[in-house]
Protein backbone atom coordinates (compact mmCIF):
# COMPACT_ATOMS: atom_id res chain seq x y z
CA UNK A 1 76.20 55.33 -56.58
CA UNK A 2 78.02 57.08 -53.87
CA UNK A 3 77.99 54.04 -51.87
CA UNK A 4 79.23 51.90 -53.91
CA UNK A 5 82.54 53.15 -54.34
CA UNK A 6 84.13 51.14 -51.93
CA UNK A 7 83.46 48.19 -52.76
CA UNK A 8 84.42 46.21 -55.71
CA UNK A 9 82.17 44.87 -58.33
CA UNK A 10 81.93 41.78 -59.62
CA UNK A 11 81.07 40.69 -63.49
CA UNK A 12 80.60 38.15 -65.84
CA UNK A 13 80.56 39.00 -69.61
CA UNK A 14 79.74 36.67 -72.38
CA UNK A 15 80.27 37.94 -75.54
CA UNK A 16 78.12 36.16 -77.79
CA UNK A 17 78.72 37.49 -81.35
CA UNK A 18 76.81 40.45 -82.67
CA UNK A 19 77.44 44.13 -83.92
CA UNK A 20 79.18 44.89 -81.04
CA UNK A 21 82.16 43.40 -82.01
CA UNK A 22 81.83 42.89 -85.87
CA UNK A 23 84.16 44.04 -88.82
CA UNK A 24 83.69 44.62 -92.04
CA UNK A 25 84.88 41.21 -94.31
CA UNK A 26 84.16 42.58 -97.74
CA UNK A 27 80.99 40.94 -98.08
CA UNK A 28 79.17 42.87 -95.17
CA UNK A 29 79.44 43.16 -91.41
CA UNK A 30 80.35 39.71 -89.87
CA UNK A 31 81.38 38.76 -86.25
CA UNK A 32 84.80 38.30 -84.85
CA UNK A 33 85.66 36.77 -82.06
CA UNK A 34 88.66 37.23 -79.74
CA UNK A 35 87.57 40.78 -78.66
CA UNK A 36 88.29 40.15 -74.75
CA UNK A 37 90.84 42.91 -74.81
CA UNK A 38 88.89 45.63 -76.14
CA UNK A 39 86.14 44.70 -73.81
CA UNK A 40 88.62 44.97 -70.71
CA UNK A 41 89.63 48.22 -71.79
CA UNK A 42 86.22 49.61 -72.16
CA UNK A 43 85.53 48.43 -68.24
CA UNK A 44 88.67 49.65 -67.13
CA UNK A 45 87.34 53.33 -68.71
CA UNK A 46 83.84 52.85 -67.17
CA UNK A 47 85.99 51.91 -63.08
CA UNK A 48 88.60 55.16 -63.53
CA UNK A 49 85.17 57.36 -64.45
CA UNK A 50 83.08 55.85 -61.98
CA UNK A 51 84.96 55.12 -58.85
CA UNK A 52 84.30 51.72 -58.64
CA UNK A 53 86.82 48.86 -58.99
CA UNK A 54 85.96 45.95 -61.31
CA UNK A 55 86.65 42.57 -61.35
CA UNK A 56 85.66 41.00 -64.52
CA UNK A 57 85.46 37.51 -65.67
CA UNK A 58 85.03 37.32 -69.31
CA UNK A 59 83.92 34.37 -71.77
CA UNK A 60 83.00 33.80 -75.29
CA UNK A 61 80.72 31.37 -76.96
CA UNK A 62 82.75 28.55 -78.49
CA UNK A 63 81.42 30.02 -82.03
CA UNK A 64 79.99 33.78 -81.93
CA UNK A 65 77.15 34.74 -84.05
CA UNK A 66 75.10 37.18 -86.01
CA UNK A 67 72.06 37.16 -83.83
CA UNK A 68 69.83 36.91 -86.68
CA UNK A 69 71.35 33.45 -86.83
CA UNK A 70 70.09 32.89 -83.69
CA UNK A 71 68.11 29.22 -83.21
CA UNK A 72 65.64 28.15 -80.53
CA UNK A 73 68.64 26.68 -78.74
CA UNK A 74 70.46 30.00 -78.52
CA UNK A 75 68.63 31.55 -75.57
CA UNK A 76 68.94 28.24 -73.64
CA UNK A 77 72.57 27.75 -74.78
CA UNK A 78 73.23 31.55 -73.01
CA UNK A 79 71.09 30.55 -69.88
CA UNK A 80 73.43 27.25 -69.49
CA UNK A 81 76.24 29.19 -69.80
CA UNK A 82 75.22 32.39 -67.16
CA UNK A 83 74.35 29.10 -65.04
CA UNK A 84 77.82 27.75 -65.16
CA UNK A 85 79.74 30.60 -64.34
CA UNK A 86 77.88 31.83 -61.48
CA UNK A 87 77.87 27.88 -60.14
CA UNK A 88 81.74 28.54 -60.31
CA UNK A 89 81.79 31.54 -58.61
CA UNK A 90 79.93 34.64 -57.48
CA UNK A 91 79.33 37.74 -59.14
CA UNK A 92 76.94 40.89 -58.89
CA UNK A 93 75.89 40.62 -61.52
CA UNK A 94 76.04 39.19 -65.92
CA UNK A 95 76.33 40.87 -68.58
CA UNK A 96 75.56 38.88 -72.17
CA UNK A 97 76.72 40.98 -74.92
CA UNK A 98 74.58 40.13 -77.92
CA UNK A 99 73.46 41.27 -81.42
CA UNK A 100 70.21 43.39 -81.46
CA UNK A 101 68.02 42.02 -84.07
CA UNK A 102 66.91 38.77 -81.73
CA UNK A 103 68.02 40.50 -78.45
CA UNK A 104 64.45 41.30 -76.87
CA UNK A 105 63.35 37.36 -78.15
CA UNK A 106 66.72 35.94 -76.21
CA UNK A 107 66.52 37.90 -73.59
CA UNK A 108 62.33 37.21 -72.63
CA UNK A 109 63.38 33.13 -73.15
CA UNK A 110 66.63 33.56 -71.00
CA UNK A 111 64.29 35.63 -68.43
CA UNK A 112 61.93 32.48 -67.94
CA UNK A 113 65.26 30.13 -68.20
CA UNK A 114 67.08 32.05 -65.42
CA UNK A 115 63.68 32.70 -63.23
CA UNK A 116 65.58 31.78 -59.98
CA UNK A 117 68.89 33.57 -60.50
CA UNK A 118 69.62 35.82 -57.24
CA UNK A 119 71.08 38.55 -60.00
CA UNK A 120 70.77 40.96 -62.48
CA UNK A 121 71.51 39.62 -65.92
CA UNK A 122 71.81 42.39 -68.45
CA UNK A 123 71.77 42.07 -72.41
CA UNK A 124 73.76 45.16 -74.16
CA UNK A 125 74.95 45.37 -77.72
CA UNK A 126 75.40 48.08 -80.12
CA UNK A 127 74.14 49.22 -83.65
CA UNK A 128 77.61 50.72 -85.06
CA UNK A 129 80.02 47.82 -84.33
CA UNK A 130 82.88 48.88 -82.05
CA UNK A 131 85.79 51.44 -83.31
CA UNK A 132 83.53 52.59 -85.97
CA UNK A 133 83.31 56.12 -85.93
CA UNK A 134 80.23 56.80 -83.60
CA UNK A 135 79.92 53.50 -82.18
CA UNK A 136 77.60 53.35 -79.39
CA UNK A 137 79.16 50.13 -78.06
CA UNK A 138 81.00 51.61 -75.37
CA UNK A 139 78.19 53.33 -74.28
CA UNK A 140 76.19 50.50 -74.39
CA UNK A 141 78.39 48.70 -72.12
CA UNK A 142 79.41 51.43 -69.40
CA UNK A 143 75.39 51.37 -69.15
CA UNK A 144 75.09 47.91 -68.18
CA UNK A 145 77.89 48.22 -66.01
CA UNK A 146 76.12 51.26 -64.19
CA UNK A 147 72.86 49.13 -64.35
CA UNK A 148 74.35 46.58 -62.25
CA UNK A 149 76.11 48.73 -59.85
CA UNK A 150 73.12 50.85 -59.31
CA UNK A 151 71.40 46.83 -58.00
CA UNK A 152 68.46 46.04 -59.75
CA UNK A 153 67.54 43.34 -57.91
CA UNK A 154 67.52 39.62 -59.79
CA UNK A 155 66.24 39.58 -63.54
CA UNK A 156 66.61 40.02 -66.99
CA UNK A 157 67.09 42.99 -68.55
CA UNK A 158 68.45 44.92 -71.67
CA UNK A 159 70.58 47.89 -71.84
CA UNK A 160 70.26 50.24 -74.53
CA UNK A 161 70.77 53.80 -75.53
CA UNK A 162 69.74 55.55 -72.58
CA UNK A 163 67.60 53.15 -70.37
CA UNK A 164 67.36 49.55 -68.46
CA UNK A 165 64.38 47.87 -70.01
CA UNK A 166 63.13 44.47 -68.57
CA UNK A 167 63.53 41.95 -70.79
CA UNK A 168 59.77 40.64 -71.06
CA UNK A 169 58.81 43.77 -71.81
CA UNK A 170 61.00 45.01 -74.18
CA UNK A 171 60.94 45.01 -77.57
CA UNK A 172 63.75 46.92 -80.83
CA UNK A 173 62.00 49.55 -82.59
CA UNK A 174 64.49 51.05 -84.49
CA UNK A 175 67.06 49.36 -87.13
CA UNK A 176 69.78 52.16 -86.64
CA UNK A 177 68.36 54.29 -83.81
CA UNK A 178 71.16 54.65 -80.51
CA UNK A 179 67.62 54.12 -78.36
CA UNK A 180 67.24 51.22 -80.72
CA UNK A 181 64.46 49.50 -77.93
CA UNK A 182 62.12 50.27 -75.55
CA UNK A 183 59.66 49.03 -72.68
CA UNK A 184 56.46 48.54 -75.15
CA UNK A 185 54.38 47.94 -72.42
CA UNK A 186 54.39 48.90 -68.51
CA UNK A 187 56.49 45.85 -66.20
CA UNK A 188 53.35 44.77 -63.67
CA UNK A 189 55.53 42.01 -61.37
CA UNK A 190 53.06 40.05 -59.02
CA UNK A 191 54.03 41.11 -55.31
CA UNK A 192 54.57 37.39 -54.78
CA UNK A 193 55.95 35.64 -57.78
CA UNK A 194 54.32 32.27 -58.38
CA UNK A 195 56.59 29.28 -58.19
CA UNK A 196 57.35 28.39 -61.73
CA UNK A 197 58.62 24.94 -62.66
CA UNK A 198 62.41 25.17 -63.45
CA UNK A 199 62.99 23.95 -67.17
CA UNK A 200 65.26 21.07 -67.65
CA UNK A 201 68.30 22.70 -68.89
CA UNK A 202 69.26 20.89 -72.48
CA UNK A 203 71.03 22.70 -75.34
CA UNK A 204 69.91 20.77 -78.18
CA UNK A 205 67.07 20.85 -80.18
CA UNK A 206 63.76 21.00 -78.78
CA UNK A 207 60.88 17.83 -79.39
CA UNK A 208 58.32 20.91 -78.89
CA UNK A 209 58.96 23.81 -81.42
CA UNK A 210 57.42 26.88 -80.95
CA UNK A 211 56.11 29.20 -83.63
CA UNK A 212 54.99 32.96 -84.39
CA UNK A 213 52.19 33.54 -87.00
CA UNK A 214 51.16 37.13 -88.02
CA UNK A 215 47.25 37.15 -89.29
CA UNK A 216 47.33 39.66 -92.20
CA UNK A 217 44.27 40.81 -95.00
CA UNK A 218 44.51 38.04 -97.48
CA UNK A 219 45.63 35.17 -95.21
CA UNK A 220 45.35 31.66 -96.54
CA UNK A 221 44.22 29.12 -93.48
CA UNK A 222 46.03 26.46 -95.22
CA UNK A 223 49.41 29.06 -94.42
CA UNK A 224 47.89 28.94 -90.64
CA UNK A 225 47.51 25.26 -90.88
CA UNK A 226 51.04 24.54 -91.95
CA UNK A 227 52.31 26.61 -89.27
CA UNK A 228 50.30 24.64 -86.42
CA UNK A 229 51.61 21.57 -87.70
CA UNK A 230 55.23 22.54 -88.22
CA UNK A 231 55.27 24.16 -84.49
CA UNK A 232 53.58 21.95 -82.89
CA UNK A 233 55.04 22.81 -79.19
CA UNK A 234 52.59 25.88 -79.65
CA UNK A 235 51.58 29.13 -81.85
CA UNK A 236 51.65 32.31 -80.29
CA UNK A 237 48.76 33.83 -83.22
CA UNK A 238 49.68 37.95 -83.21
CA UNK A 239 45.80 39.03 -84.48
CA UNK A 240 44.47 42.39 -84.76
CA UNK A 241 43.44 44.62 -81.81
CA UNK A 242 41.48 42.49 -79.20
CA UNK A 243 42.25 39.26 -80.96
CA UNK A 244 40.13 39.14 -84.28
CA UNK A 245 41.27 37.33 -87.45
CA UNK A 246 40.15 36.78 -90.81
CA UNK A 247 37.51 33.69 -90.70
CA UNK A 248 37.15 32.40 -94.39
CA UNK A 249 33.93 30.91 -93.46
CA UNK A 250 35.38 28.39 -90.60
CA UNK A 251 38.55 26.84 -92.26
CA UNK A 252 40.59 29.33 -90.17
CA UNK A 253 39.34 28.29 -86.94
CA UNK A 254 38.91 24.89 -87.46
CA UNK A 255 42.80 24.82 -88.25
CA UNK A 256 43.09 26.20 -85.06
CA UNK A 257 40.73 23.30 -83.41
CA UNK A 258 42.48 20.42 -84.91
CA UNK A 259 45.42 21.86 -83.62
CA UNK A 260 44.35 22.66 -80.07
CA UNK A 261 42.91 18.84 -80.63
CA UNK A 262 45.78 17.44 -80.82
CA UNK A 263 47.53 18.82 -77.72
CA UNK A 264 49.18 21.94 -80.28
CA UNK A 265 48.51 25.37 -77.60
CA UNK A 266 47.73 28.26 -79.51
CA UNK A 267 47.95 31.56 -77.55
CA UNK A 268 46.20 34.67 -79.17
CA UNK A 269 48.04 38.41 -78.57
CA UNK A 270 47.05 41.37 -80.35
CA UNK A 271 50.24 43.43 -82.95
CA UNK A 272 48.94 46.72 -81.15
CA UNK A 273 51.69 48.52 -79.13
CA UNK A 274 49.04 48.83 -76.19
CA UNK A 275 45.98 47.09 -75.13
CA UNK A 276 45.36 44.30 -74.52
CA UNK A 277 43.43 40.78 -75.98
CA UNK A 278 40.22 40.29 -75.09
CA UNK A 279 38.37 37.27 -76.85
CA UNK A 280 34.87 37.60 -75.38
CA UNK A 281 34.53 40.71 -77.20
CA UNK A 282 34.24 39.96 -81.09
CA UNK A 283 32.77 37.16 -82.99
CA UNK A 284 36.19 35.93 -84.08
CA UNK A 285 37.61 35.96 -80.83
CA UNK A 286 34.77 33.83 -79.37
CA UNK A 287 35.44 31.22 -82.38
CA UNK A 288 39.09 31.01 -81.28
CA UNK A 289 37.98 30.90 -77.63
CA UNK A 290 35.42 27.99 -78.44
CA UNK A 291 38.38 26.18 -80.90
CA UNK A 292 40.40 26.64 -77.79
CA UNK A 293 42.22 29.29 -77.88
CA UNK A 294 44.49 30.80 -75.10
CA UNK A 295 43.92 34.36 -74.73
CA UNK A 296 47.47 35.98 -74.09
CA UNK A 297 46.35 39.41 -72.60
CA UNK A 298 49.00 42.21 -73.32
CA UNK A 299 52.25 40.24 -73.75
CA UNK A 300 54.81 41.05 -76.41
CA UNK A 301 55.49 39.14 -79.14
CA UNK A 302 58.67 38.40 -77.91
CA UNK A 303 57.32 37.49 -74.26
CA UNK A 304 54.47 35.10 -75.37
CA UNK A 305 56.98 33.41 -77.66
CA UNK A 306 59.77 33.52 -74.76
CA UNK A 307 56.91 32.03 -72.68
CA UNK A 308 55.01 29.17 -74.52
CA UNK A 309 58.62 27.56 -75.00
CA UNK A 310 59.49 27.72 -71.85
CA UNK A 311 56.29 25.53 -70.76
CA UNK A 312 56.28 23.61 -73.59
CA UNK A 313 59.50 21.81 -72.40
CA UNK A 314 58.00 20.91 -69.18
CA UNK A 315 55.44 18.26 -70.41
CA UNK A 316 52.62 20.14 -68.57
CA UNK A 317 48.86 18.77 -68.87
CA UNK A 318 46.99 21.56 -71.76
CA UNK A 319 44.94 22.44 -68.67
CA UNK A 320 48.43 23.31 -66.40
CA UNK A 321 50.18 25.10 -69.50
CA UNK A 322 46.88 26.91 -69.40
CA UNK A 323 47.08 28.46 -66.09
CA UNK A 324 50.65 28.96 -66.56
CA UNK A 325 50.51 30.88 -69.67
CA UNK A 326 47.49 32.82 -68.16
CA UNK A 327 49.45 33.78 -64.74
CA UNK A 328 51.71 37.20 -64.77
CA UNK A 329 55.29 35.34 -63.61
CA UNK A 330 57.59 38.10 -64.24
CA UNK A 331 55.50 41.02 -65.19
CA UNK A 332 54.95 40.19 -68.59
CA UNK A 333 51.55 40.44 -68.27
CA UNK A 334 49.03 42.14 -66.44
CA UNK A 335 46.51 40.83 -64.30
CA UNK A 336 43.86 42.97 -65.26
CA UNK A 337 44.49 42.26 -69.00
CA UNK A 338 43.93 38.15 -68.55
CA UNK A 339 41.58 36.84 -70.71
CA UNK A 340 41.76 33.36 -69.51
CA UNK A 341 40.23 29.90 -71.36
CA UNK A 342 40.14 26.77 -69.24
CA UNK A 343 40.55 23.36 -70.90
């Protein structure tokens, strides 16, 4: 970073709740807000050992949070918000300090949300909240810093422990663990990037709810059922391996073709760390892929979710949401892992 030392960078940082900055209230770890000073501090350590000046901006969320709090508005909420400030002014970069238990979900819907943003925008939190003995929040933070000085180029990404992950392909693996995520699967972005539609910006609730549901030995359909009702923006249905499920005769997958009936998408991903769906291969993948089914190739959990909300707020035809879901965007998926249905 040589270079960089003459010139001075500039940073947003919204501090969104979290570990990070939490205290101990006698019940348990909650949030504080208010923590704009210790943050400032912290960057004016990381400019003195680096070289390079710092101008920061900094912001809070009107009301911080423990990310496991966090609501399908959240992620949009954060996007608005990165939006605003770099409409007011420019910067180098963002940095969105957040809690780590729904970081890799916020961050894959914020990387969709913020698709044509000309600059990095890095997630960091911590796992030991700051001035705790062996707090990796300052850590955390210096990385981000030195993520966005070493230019990235524009997109989301986290910053954790000891690496830059991007976003849609990260995912937390450990609970207390300083290396707490990691890139679960390899980032394949298309040499040229498809022209997404831009999502209507709104903060409020969404008229299309989204949904995860994890097949498991035992399953009742009418559980599956509910869930396609309940979410019925779209299911993202984590199976096993290349996309199998358990059948119970055909009340499973005729849930699954009322739903996709009705105009409810259901995309198919496998709970394996690697691989990738493939629903041509097994019986039960061909009954999904005849109920219509959208096989979702090798995205995460957190991607495919991040993903189907995304289009599900842009009133596309099934047939367009389709090809969308089915196209690598951002390198959350990878070409050769498509296994693609047509409505």
């Amino acid at each position: 970073m040589s270079g960089l030392a003459e010139r001075e960078l500039r940073v947003d940082i919204l501090y969104t709740g979290g570990t990070f900055g939490m205290a101990d209230s006698g019940d348990g770890l909650l949030p504080r807000s208010g923590i704009g000073d210790e943050i400032t501090a912290l960057v004016a350590e990381f400019a003195a050992a680096s070289g390079i000046a710092v101008e920061v901006r900094y912001a809070e969320l009107d009301r911080v949070i423990d990310s496991a709090n966090a609501d399908p508005g959240t992620a949009r909420r954060i996007a608005a918000r990165v939006r605003m400030h770099l409409a007011k002014s420019a910067a180098d970069g963002v940095i969105v300090v957040h809690g780590t238990d729904t970081m890799a979900y916020v961050g894959a819907r914020m990387a969709f949300d913020l698709i044509d943003v000309p600059v990095p925008v890095v997630l960091t939190g911590a796992q030991i909240p700051l001035g705790l003995p062996g707090s990796d929040a300052r850590d955390n933070l210096h990385l981000a810093l030195d993520s966005i000085a070493a230019q990235p180029g524009p997109g989301t990404f986290i910053a954790f422990g000891t690496a830059l992950h991007p976003a849609v392909r990260a995912s937390k693996r450990s609970s207390d663990g300083y290396d707490g995520f990691v890139t679960l699967r390899k980032p394949t972005p298309p040499q040229a990037p498809p022209a997404l539609p831009l999502s209507r910006v709104h903060t409020g609730e969404t008229r299309s709810p989204v949904g995860l549901f994890t097949v498991f030995p035992g399953m009742d359909s009418d559980l599956l059922d509910a869930a396609l009702r309940i979410y019925h923006g779209g299911v993202v249905l984590e199976c096993y391996g290349a996309g199998t499920m358990p059948m119970h005769g055909d009340t499973a997958i005729e849930a699954v073709r009322r739903a996709t009936g009705r105009g409810t998408p259901v995309v198919v991903i496998t709970h394996c760390d690697s691989g990738a769906v493939d629903l041509s291969l097994y019986e039960p993948g061909r009954a999904l892929l005849a109920a219509g089914a959208i096989g979702g190739g090798d995205m995460t959990r957190e991607a495919a979710l991040a993903k189907l909300s995304h289009l599900a707020g842009l009133d596309l035809s099934p047939g367009e949401l389709c090809r969308w879901m089915t196209t690598n965007v951002l390198g959350e998926l990878s070409d050769s892992s498509q296994s693609i249905h047509e409505h």
